[in-house]
N, C-alpha and C. Protein backbone atom coordinates (compact mmCIF):
# COMPACT_ATOMS: atom_id res chain seq x y z
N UNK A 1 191.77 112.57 95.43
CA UNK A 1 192.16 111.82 96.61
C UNK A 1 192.96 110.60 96.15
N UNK A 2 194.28 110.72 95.65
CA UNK A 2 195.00 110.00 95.24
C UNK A 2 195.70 109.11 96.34
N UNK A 3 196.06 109.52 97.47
CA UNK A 3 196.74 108.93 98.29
C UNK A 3 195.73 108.22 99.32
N UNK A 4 195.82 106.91 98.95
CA UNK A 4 194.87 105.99 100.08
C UNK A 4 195.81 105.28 101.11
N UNK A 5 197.02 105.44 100.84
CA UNK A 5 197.48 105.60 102.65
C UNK A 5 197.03 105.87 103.53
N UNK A 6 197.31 107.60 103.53
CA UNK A 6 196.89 108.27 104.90
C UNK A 6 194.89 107.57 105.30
N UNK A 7 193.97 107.25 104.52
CA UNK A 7 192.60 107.07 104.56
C UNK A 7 192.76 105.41 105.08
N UNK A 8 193.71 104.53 104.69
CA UNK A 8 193.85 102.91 105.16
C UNK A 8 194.64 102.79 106.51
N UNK A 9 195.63 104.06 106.59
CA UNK A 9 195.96 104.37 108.32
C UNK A 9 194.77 105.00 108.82
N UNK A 10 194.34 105.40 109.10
CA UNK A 10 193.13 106.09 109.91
C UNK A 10 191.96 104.76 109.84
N UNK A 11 191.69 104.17 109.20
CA UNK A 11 191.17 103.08 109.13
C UNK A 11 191.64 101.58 109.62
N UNK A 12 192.96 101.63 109.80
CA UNK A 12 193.32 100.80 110.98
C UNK A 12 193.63 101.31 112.40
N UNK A 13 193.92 102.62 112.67
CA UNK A 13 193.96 103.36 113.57
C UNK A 13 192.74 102.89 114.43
N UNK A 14 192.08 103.58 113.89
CA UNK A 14 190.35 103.48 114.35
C UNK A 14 189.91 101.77 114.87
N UNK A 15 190.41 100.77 114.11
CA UNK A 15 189.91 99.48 114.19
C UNK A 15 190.80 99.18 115.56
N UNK A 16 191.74 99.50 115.20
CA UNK A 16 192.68 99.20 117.06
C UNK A 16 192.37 99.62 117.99
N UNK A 17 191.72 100.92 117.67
CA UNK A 17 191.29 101.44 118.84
C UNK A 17 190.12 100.75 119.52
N UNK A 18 188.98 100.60 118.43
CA UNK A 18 187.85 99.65 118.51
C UNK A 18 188.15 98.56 119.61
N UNK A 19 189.07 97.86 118.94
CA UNK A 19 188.80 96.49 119.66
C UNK A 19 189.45 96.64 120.97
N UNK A 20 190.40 97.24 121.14
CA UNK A 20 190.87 97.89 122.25
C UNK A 20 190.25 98.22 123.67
N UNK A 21 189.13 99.02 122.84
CA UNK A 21 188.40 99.15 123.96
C UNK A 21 187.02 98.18 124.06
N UNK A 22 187.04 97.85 123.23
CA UNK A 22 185.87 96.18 123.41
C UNK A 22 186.76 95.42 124.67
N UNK A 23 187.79 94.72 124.04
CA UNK A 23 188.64 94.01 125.03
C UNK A 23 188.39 94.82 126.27
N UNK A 24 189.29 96.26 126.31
CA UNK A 24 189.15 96.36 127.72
C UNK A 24 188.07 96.37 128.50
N UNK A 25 186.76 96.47 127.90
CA UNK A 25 185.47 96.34 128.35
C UNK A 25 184.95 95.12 128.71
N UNK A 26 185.50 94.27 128.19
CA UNK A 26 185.00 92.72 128.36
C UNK A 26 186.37 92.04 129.97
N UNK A 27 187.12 92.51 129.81
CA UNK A 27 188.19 92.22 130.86
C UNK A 27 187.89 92.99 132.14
N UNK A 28 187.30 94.27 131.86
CA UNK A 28 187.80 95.19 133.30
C UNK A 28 186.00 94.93 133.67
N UNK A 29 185.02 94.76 132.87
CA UNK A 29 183.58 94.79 133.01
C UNK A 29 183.34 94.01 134.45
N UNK A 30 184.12 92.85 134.80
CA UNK A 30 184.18 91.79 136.08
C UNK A 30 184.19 92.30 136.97
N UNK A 31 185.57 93.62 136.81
CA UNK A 31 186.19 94.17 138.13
C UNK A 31 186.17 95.51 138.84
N UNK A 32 185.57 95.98 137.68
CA UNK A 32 184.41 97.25 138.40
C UNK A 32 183.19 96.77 138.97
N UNK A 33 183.14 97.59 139.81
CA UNK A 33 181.75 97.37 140.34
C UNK A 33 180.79 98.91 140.57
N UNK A 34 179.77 98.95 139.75
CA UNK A 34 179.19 100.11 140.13
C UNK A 34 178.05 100.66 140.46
N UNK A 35 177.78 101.33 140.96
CA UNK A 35 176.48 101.20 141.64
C UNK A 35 175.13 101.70 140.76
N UNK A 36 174.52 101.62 141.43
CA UNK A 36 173.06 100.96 140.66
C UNK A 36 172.47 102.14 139.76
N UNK A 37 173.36 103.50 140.53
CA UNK A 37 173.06 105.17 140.17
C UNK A 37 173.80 105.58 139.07
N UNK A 38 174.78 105.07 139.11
CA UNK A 38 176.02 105.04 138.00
C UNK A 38 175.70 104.16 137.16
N UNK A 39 175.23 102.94 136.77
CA UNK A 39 174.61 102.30 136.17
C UNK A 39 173.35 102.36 134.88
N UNK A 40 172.92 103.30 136.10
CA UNK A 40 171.63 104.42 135.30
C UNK A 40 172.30 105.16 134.27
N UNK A 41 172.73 106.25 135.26
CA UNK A 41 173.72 107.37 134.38
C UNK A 41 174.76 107.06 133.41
N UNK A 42 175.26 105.97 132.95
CA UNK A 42 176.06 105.54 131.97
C UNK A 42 175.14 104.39 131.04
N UNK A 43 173.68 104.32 131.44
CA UNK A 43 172.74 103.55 130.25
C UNK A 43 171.98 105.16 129.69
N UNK A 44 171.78 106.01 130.23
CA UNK A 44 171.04 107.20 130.11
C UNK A 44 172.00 108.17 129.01
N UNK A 45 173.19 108.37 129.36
CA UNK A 45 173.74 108.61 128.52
C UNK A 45 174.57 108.03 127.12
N UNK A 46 174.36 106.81 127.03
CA UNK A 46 174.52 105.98 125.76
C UNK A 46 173.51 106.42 124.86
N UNK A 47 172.06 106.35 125.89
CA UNK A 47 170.65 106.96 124.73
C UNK A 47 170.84 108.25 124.49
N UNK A 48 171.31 108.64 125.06
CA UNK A 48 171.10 110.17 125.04
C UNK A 48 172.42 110.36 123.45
N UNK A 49 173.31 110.23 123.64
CA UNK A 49 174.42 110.38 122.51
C UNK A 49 173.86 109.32 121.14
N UNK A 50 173.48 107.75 121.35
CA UNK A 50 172.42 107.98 120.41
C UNK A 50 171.96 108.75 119.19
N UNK A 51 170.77 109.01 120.22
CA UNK A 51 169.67 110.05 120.02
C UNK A 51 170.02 111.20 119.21
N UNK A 52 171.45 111.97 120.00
CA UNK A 52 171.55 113.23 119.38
C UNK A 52 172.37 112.94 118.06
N UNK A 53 173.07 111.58 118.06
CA UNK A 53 173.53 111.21 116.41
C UNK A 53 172.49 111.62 115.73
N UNK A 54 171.60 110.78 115.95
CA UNK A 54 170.35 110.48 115.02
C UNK A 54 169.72 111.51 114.54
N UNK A 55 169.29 112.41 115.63
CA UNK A 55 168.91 113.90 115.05
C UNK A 55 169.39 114.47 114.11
N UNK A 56 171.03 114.74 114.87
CA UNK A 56 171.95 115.60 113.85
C UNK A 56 171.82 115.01 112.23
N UNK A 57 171.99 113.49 111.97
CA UNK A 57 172.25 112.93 110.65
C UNK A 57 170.48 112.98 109.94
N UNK A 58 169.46 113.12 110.73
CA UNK A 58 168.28 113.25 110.09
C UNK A 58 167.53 114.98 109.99
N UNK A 59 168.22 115.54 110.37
CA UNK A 59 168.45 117.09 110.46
C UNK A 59 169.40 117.90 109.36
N UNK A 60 170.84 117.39 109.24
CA UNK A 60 171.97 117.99 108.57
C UNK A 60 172.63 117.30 107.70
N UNK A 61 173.13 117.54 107.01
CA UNK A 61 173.75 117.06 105.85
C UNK A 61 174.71 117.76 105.74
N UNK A 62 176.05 117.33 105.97
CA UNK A 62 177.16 118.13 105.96
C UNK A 62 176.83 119.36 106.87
N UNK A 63 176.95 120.57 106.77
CA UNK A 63 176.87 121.61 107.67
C UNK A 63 175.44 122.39 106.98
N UNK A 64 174.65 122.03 106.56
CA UNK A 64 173.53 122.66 106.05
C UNK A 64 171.96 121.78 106.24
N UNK A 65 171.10 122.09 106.83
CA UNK A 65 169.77 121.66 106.84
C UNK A 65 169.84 120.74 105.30
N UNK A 66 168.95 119.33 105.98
CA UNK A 66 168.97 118.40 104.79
C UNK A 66 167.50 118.71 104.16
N UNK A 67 167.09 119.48 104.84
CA UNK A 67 165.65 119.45 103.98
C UNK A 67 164.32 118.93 104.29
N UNK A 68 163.34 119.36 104.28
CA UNK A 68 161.96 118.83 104.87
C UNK A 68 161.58 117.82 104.20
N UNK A 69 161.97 117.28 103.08
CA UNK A 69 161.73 115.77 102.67
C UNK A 69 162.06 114.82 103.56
N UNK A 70 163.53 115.05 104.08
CA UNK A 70 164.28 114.08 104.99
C UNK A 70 163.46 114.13 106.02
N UNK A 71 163.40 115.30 106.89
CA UNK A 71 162.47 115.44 107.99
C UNK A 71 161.18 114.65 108.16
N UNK A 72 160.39 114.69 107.03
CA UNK A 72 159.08 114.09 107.22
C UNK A 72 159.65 112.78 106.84
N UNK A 73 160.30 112.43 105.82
CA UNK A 73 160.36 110.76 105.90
C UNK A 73 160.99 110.42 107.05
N UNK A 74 161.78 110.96 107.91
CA UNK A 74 162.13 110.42 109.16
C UNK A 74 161.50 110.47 110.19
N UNK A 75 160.24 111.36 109.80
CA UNK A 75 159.01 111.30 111.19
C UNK A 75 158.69 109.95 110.72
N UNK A 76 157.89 110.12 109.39
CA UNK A 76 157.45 108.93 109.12
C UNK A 76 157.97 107.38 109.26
N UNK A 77 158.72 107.62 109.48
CA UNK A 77 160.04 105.91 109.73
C UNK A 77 159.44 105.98 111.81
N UNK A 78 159.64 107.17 112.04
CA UNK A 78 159.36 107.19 113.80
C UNK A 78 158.07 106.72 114.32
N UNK A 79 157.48 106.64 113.05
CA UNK A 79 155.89 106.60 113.47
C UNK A 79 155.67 105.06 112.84
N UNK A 80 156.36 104.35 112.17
CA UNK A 80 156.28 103.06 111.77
C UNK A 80 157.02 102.33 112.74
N UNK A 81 157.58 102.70 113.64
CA UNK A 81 159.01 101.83 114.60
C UNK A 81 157.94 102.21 115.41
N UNK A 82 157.11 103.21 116.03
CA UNK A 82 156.23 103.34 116.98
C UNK A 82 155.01 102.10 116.78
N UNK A 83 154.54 102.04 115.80
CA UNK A 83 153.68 100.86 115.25
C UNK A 83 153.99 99.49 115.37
N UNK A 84 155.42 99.30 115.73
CA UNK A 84 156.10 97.79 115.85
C UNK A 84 156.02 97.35 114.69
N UNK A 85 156.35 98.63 113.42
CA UNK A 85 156.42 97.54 112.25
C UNK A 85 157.49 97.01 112.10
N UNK A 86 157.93 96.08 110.93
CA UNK A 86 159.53 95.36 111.24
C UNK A 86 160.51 96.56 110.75
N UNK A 87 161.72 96.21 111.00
CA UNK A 87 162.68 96.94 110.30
C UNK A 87 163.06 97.56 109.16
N UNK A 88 162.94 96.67 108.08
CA UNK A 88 163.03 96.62 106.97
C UNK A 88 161.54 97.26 106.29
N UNK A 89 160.39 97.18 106.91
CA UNK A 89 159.56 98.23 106.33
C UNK A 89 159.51 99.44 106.55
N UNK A 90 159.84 99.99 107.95
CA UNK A 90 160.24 101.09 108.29
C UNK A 90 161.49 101.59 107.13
N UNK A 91 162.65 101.12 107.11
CA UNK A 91 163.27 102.00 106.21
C UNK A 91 163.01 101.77 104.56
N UNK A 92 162.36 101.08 104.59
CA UNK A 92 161.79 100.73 103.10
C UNK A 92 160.95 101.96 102.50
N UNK A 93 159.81 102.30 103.90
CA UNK A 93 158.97 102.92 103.79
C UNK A 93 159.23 104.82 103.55
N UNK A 94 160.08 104.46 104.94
CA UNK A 94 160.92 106.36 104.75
C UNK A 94 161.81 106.55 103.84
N UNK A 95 162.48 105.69 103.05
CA UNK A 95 163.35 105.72 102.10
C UNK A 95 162.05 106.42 100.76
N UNK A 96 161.68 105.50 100.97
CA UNK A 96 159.82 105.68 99.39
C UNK A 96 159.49 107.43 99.74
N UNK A 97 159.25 107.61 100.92
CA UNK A 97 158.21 108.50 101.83
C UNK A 97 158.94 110.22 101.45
N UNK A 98 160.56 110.23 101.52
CA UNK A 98 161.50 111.10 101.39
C UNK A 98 161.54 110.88 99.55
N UNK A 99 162.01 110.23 98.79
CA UNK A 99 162.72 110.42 97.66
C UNK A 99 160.87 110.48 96.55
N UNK A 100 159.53 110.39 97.01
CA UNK A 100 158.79 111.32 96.49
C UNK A 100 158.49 112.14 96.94
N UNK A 101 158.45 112.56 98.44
CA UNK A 101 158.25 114.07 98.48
C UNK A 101 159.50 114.95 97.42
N UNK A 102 160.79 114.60 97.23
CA UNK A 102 161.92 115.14 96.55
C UNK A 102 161.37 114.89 95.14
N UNK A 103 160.55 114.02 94.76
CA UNK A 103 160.16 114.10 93.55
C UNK A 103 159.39 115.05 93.17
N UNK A 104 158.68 115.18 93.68
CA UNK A 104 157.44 116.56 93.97
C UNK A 104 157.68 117.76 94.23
N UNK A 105 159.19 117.67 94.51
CA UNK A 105 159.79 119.26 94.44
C UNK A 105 159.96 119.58 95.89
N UNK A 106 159.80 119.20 97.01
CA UNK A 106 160.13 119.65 98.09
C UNK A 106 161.50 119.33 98.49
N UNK A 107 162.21 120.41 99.22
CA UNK A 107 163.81 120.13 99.19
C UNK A 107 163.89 119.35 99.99
């Protein structure tokens, strides 16, 4: 991957676009008005897309199952954020929780 052009355009591409639509969100946010149902349905589906990131990246790895190590350390991280532990122990913890089950031989 010799050419870091094309990878520093797509990387400002992307950042314009970003703020782009921040701005237009912060400008047009005044002058819509929407109702309380639509409101719902566009907080419902933010979680929802979320969510299905999160799965997919604690599920897959590139196009192939990441493995039941990942799986259980990411229950285990679900079940420490369920506990109200802080942040930083939660991924402290599933980080530990995954890379010895992988020590132990489970994929």
């Amino acid at each position: 991957m010799a050419d870091y052009t094309l990878i520093l355009t797509g990387v400002a591409i992307l950042s314009i676009g970003t703020y782009l639509m921040r701005l237009g969100g912060a400008k047009l946010g005044n002058r819509l008005t929407l109702s309380e149902r639509a409101q719902a349905l566009l907080s419902d589906a933010a979680t929802t897309l979320l969510f299905s990131v999160a799965l997919a990246t604690a599920l897959y790895e590139g196009g192939h199952f990441a493995g039941m190590a990942r799986v259980l350390g990411v229950a285990f991280a679900v079940f420490l954020a369920w506990r109200k532990m802080p942040l930083i122990v939660v991924i402290v913890a599933a980080a530990v929780v995954t890379a010895l089950l992988r020590l132990a031989g489970m994929p």
